[in-house]
PDB file of N, CA and C in Angstrom:
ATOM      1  N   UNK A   1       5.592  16.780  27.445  1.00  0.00           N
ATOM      2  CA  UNK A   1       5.339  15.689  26.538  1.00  0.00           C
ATOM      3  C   UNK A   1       6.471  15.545  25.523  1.00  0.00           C
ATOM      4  N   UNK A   2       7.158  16.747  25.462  1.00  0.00           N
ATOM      5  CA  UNK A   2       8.179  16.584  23.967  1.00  0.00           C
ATOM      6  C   UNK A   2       9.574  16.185  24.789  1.00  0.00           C
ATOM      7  N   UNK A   3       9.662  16.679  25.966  1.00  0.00           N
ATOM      8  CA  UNK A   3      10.948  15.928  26.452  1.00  0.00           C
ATOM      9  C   UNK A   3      10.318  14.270  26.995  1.00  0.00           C
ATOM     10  N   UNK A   4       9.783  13.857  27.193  1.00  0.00           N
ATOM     11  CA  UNK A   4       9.410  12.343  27.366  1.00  0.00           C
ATOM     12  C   UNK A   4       9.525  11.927  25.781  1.00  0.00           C
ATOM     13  N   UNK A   5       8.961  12.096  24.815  1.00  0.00           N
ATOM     14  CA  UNK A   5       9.473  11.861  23.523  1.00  0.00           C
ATOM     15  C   UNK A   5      11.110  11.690  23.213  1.00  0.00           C
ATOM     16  N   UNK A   6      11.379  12.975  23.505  1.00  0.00           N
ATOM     17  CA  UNK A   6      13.135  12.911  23.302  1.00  0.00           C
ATOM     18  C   UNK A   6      13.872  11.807  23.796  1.00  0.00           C
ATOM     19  N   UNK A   7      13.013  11.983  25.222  1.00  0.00           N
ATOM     20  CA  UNK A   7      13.514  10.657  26.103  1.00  0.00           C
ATOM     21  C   UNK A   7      13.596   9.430  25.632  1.00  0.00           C
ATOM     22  N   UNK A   8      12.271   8.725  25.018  1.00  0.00           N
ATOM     23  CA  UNK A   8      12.124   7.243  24.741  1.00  0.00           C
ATOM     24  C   UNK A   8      13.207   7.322  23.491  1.00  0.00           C
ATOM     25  N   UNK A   9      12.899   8.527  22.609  1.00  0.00           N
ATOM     26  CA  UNK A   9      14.070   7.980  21.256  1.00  0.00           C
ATOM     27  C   UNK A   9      15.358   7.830  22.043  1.00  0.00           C
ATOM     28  N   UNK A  10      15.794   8.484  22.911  1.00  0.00           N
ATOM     29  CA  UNK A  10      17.326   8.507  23.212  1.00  0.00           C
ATOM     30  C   UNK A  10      17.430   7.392  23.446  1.00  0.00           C
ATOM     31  N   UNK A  11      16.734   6.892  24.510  1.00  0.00           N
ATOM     32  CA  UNK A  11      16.841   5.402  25.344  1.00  0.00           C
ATOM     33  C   UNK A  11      16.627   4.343  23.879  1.00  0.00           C
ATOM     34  N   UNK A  12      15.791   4.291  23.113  1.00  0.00           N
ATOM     35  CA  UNK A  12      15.728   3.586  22.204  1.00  0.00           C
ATOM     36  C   UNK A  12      17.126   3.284  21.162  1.00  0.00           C
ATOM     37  N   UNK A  13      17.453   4.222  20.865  1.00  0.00           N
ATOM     38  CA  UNK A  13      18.523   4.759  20.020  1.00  0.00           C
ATOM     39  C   UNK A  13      19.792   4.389  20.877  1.00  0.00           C
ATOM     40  N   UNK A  14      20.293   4.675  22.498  1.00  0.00           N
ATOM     41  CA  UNK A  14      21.269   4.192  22.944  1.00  0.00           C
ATOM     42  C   UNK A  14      21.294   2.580  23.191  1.00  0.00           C
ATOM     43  N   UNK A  15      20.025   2.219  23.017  1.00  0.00           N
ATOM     44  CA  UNK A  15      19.667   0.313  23.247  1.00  0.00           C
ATOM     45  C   UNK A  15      20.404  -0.238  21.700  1.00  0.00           C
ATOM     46  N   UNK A  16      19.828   0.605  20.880  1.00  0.00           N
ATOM     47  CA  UNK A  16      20.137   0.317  19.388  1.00  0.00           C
ATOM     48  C   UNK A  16      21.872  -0.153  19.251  1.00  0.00           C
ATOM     49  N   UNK A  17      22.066   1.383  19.492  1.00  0.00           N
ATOM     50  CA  UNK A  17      23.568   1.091  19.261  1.00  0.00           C
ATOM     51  C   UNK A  17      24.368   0.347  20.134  1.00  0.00           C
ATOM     52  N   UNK A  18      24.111  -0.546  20.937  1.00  0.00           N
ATOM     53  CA  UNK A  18      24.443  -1.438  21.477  1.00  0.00           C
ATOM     54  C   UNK A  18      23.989  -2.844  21.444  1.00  0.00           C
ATOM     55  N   UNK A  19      23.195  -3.204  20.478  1.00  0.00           N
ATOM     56  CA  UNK A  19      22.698  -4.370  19.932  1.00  0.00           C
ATOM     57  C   UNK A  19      23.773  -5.038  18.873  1.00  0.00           C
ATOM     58  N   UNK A  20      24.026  -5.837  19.560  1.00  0.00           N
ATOM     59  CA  UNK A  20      25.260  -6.698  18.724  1.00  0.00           C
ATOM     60  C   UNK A  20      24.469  -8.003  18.150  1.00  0.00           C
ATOM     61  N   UNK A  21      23.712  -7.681  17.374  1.00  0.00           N
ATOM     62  CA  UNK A  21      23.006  -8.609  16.803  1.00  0.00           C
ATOM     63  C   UNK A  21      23.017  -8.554  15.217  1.00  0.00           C
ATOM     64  N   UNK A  22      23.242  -9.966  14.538  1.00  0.00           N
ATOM     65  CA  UNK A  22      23.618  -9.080  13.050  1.00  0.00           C
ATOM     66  C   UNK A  22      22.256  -8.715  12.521  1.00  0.00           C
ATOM     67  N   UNK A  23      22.455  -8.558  11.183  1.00  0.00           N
ATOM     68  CA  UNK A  23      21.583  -8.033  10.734  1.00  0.00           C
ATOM     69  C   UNK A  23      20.436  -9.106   9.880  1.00  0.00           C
ATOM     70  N   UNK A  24      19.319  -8.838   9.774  1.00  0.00           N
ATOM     71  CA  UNK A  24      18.432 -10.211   9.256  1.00  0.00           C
ATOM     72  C   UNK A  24      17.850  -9.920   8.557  1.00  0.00           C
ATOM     73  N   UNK A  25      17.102 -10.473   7.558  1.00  0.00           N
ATOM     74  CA  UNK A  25      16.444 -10.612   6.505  1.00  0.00           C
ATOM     75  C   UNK A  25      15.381  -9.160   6.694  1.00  0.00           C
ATOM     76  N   UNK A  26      14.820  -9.346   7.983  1.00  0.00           N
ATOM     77  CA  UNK A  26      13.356  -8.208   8.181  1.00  0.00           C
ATOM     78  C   UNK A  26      14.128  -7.137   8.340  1.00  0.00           C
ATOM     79  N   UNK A  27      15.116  -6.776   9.029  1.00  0.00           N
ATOM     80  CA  UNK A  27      16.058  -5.937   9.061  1.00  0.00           C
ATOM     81  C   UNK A  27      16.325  -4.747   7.469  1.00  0.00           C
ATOM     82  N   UNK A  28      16.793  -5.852   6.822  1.00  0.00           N
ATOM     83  CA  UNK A  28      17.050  -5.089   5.482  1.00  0.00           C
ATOM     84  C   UNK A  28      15.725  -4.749   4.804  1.00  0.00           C
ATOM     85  N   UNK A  29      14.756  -5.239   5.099  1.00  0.00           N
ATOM     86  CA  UNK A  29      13.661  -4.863   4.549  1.00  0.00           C
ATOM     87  C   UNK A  29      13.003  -3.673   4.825  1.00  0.00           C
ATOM     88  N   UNK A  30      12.882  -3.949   6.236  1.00  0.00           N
ATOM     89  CA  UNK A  30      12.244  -2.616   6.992  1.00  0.00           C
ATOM     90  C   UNK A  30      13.064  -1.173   6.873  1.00  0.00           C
ATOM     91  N   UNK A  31      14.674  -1.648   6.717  1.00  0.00           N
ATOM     92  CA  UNK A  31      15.208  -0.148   6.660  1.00  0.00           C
ATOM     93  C   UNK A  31      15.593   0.612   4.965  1.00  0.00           C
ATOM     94  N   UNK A  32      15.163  -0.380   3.985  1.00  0.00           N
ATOM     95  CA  UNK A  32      15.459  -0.332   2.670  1.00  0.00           C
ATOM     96  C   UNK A  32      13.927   0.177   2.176  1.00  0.00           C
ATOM     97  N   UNK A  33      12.946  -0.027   2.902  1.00  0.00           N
ATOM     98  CA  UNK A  33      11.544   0.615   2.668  1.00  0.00           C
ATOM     99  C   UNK A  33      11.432   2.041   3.146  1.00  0.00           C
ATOM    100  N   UNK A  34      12.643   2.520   3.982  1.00  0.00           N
ATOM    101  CA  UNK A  34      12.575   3.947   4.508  1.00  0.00           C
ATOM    102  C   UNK A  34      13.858   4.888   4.293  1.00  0.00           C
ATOM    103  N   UNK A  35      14.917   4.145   3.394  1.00  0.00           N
ATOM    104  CA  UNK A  35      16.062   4.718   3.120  1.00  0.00           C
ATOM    105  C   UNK A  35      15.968   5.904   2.391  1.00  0.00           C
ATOM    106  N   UNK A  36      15.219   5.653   1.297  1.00  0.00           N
ATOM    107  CA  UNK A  36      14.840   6.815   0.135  1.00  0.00           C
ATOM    108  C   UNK A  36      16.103   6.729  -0.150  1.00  0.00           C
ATOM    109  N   UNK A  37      16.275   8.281  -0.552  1.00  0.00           N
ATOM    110  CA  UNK A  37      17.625   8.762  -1.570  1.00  0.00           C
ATOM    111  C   UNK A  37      18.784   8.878  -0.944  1.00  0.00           C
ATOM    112  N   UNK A  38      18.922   8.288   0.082  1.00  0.00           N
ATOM    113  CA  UNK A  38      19.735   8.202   1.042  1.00  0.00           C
ATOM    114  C   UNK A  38      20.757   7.114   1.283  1.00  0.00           C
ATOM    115  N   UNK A  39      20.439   6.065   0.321  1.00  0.00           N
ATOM    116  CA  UNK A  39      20.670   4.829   0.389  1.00  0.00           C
ATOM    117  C   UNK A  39      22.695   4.955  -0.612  1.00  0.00           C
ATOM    118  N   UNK A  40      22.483   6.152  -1.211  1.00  0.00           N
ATOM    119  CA  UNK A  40      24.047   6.432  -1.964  1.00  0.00           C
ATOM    120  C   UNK A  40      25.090   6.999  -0.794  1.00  0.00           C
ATOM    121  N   UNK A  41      24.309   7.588   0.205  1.00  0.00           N
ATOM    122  CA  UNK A  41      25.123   8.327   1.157  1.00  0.00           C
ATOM    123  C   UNK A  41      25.494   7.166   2.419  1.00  0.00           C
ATOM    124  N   UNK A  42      24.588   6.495   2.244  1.00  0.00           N
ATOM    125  CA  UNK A  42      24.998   5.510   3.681  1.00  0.00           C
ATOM    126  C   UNK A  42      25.775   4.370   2.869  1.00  0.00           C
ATOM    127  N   UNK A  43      25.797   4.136   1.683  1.00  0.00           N
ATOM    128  CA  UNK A  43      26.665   2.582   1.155  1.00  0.00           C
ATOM    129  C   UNK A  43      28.420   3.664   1.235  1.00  0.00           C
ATOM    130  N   UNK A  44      28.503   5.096   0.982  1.00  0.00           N
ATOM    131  CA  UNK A  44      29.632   5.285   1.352  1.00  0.00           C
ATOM    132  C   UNK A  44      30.539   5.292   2.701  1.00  0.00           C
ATOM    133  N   UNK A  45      29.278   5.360   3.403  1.00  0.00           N
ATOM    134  CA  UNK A  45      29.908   4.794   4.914  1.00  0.00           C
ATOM    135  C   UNK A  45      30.077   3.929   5.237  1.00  0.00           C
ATOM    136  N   UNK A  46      29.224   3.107   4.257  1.00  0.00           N
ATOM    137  CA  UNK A  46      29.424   1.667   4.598  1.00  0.00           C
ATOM    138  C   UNK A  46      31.094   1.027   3.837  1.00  0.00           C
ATOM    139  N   UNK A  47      31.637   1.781   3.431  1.00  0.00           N
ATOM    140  CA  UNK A  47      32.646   1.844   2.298  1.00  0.00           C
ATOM    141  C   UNK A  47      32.930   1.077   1.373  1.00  0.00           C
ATOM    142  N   UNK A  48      31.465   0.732   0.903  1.00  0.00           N
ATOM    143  CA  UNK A  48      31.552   0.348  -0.672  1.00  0.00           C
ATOM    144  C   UNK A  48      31.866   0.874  -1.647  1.00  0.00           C
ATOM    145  N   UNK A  49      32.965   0.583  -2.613  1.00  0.00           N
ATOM    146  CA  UNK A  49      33.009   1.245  -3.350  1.00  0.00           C
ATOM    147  C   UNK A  49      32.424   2.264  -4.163  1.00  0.00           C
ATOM    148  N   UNK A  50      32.671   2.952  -5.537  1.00  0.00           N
ATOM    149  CA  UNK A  50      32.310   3.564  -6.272  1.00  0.00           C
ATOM    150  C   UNK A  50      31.293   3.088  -7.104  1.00  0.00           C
ATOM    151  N   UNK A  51      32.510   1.580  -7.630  1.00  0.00           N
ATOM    152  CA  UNK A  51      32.203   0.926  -8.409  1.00  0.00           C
ATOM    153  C   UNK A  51      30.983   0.201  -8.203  1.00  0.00           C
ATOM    154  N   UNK A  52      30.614  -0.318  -6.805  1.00  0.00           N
ATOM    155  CA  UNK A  52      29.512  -1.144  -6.322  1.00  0.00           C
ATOM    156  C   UNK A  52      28.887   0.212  -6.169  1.00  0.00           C
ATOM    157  N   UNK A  53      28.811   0.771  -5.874  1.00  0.00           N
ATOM    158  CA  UNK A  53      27.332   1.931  -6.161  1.00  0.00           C
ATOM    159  C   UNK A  53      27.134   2.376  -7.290  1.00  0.00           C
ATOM    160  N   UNK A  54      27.955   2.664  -8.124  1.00  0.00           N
ATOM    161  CA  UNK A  54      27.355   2.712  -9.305  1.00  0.00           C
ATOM    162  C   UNK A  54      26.587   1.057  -9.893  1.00  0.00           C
ATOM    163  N   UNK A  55      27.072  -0.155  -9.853  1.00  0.00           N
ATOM    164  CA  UNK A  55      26.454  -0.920 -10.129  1.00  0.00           C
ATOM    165  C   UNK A  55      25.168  -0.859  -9.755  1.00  0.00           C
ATOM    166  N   UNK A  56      25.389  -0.481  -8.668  1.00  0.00           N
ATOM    167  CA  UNK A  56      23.583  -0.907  -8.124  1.00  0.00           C
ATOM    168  C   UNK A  56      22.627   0.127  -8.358  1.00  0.00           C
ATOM    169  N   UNK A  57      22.966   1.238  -8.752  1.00  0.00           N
ATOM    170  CA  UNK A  57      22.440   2.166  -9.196  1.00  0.00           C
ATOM    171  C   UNK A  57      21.930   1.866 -11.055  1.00  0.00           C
ATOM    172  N   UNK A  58      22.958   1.187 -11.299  1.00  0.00           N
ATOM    173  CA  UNK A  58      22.958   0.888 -12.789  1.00  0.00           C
ATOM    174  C   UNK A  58      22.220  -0.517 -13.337  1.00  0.00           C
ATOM    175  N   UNK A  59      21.535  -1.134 -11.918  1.00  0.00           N
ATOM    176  CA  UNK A  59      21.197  -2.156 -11.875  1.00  0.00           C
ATOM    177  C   UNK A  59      19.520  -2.765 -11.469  1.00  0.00           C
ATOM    178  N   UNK A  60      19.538  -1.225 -10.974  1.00  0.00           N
ATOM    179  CA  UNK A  60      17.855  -1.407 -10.093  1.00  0.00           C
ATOM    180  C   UNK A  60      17.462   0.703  -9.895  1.00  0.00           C
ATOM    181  N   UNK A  61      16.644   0.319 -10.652  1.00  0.00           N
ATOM    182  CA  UNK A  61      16.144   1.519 -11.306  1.00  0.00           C
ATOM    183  C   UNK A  61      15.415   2.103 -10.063  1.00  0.00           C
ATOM    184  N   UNK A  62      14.929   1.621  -9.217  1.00  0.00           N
ATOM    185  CA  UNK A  62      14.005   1.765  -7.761  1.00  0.00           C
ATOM    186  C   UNK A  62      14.615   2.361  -6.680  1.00  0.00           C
ATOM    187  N   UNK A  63      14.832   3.572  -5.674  1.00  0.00           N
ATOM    188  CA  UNK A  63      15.352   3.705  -4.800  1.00  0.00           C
ATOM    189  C   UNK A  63      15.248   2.196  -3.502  1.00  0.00           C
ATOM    190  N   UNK A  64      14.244   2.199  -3.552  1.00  0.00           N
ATOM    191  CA  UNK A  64      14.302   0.928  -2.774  1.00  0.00           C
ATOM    192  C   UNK A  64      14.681  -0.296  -2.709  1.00  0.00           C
ATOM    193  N   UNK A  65      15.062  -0.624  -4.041  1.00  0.00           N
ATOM    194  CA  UNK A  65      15.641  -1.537  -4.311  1.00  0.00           C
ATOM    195  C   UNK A  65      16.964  -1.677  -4.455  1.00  0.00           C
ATOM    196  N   UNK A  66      17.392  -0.640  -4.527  1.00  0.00           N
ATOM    197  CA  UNK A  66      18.822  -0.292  -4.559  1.00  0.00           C
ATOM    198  C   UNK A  66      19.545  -0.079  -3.093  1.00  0.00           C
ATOM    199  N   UNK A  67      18.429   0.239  -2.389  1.00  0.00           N
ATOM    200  CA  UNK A  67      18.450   0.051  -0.734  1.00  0.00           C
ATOM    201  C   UNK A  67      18.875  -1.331   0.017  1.00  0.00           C
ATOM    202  N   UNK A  68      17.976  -1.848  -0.500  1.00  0.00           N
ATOM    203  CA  UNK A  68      17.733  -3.352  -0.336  1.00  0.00           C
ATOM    204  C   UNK A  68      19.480  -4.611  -0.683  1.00  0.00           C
ATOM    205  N   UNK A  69      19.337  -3.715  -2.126  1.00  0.00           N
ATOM    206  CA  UNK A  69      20.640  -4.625  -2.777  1.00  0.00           C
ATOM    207  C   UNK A  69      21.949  -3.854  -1.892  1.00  0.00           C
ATOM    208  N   UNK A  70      22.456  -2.707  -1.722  1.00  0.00           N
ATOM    209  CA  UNK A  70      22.953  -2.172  -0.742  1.00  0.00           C
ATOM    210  C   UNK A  70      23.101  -2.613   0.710  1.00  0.00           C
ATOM    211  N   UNK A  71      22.319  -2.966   1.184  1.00  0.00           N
ATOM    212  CA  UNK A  71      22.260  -3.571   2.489  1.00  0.00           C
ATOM    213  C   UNK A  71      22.507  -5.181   2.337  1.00  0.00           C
ATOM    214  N   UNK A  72      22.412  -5.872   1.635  1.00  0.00           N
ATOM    215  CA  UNK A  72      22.753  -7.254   1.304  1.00  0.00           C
ATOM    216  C   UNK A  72      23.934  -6.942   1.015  1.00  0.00           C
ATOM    217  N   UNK A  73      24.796  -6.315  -0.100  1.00  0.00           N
ATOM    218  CA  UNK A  73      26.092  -6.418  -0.126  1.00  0.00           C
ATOM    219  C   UNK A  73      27.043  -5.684   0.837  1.00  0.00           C
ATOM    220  N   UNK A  74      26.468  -4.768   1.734  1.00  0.00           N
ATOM    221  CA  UNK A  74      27.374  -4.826   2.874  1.00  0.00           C
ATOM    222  C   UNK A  74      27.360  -5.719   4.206  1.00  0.00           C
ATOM    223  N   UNK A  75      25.961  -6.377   4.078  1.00  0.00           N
ATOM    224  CA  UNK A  75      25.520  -7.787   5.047  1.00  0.00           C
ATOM    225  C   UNK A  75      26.624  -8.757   4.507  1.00  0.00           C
ATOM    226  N   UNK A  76      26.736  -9.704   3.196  1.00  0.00           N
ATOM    227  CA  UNK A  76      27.854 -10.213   2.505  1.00  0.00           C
ATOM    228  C   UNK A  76      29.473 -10.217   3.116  1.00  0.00           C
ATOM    229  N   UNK A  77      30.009  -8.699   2.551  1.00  0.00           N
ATOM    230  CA  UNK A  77      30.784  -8.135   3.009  1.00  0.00           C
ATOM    231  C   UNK A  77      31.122  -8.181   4.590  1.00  0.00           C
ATOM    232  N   UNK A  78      30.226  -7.584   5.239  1.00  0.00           N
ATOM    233  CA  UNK A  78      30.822  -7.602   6.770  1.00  0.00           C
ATOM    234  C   UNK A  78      30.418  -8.974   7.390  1.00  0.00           C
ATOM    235  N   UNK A  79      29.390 -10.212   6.734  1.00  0.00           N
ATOM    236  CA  UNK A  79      29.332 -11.234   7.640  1.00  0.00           C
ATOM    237  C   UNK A  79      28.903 -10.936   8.953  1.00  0.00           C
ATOM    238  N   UNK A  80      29.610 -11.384  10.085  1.00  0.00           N
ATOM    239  CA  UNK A  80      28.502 -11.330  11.221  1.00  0.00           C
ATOM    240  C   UNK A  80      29.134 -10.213  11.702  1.00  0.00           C
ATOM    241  N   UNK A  81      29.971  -9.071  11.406  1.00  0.00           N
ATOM    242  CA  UNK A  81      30.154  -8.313  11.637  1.00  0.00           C
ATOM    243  C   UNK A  81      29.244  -6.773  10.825  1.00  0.00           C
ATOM    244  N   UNK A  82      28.059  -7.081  10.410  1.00  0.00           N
ATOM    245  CA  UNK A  82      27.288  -6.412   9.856  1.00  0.00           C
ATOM    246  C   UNK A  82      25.693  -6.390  10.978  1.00  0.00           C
ATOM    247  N   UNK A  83      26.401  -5.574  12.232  1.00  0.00           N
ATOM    248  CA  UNK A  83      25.199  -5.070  12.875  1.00  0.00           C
ATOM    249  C   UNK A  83      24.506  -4.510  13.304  1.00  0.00           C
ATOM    250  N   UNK A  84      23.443  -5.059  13.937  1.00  0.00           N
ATOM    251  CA  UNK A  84      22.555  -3.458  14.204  1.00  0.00           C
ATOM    252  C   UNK A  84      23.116  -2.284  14.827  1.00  0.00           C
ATOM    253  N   UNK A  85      23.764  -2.520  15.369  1.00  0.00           N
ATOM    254  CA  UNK A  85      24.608  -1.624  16.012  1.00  0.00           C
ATOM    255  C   UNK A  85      25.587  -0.929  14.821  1.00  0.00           C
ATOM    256  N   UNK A  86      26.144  -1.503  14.532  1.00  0.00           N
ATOM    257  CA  UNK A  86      26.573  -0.838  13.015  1.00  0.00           C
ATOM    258  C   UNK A  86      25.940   0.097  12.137  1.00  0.00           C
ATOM    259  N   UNK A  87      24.762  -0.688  11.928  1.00  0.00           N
ATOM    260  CA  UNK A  87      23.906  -0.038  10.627  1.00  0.00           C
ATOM    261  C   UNK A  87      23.269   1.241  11.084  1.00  0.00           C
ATOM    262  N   UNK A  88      22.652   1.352  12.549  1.00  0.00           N
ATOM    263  CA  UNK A  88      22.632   2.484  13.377  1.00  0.00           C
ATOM    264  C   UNK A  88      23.488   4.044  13.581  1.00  0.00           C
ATOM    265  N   UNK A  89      24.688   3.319  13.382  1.00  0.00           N
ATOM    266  CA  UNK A  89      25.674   4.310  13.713  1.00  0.00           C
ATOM    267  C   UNK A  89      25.527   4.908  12.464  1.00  0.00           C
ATOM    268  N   UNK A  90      25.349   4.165  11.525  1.00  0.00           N
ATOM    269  CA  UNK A  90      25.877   4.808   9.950  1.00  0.00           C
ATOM    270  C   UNK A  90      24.213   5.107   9.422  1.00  0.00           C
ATOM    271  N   UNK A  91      23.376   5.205  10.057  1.00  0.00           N
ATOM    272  CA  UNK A  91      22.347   5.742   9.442  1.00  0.00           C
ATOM    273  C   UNK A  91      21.985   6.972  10.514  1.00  0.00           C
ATOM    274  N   UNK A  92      22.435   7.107  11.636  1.00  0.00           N
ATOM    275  CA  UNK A  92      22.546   8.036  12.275  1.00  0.00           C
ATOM    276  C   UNK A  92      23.271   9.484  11.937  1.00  0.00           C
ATOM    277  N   UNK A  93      24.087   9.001  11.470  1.00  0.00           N
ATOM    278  CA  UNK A  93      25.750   9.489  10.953  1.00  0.00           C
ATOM    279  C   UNK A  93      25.099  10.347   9.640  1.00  0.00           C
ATOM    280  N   UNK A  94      24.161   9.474   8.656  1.00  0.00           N
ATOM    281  CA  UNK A  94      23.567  10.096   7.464  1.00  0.00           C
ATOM    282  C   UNK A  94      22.221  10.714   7.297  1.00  0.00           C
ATOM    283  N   UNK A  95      21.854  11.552   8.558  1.00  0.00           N
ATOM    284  CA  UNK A  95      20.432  12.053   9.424  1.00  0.00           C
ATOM    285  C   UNK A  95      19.157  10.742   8.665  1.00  0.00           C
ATOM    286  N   UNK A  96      19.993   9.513   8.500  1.00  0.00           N
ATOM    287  CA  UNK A  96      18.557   8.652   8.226  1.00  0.00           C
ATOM    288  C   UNK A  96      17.666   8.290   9.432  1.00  0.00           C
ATOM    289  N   UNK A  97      16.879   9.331   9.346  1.00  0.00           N
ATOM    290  CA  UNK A  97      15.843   8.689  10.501  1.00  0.00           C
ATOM    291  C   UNK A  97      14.592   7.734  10.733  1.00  0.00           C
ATOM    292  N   UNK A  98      14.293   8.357   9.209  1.00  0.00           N
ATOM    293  CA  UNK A  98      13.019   7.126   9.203  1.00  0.00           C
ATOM    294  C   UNK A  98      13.221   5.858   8.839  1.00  0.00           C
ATOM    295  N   UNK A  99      14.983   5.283   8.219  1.00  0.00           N
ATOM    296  CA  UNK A  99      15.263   3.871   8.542  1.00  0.00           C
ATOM    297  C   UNK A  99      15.490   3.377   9.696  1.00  0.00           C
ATOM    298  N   UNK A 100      16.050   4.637  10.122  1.00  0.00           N
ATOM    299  CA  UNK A 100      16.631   4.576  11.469  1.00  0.00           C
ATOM    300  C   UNK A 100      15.307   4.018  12.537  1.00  0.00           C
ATOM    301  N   UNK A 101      14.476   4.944  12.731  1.00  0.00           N
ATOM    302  CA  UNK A 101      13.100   4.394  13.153  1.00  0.00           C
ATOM    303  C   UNK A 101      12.085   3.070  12.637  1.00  0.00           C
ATOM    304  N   UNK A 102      12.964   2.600  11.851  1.00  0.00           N
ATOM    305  CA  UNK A 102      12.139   1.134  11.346  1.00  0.00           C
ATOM    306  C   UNK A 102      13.388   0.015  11.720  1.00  0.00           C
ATOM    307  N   UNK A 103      14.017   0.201  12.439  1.00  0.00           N
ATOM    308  CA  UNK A 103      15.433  -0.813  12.909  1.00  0.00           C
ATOM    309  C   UNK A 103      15.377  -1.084  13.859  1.00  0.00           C
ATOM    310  N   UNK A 104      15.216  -2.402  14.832  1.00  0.00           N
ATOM    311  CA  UNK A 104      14.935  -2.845  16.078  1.00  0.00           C
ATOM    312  C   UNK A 104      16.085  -3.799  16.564  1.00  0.00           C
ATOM    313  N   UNK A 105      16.563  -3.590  17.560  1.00  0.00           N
ATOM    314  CA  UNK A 105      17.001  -4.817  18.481  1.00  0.00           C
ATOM    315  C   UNK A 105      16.529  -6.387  18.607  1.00  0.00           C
ATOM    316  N   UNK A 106      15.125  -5.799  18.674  1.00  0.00           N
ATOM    317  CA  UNK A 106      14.173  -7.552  19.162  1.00  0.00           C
ATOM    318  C   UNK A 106      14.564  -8.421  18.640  1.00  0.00           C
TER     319      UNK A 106
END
């Protein structure tokens, strides 16, 4: 049962990172509701500045919201080059799993 588990995440997770789809409104929602404290470690991969993380830190008192504003300004920033496939790699990259597990292809 635990390798059939392993299985569907892999297959899920290799579908992921191959979804060239940008990123959408439900998107940032669903993975900014599961980022937690994690959301400082993935805007550096995302390579936002210092300066833009401290803003947003200095700006929204809420981990989640700071998630949220984080993921809009690298959505901004990368344009349609801000995708799931992207956001995957770099929440993978930062053991985010439970955003990671709220991020879909469909």
């Amino acid at each position: 049962m635990i390798f059939h588990l392993v299985l569907v995440h892999n297959q899920q997770l290799w579908l992921m990172r191959r979804c060239d789809r940008e990123l959408s409104e439900e998107d940032k929602l669903s993975v900014s509701d599961h980022l937690g404290l994690k959301w400082c470690e993935v805007g550096r991969r995302m390579k936002l500045s210092d300066g833009q993380i401290e803003n947003i830190a200095a700006d929204h008192p809420r981990s989640i919201d700071r998630a949220y504003n984080l993921l809009t300004i690298w959505h901004d920033q990368e344009s349609r080059e801000a995708t799931v496939a992207k956001l995957a790699a770099i929440l993978l990259q930062c053991n985010a799993s439970s955003a990671l597990n709220h991020l879909s292809c469909g």
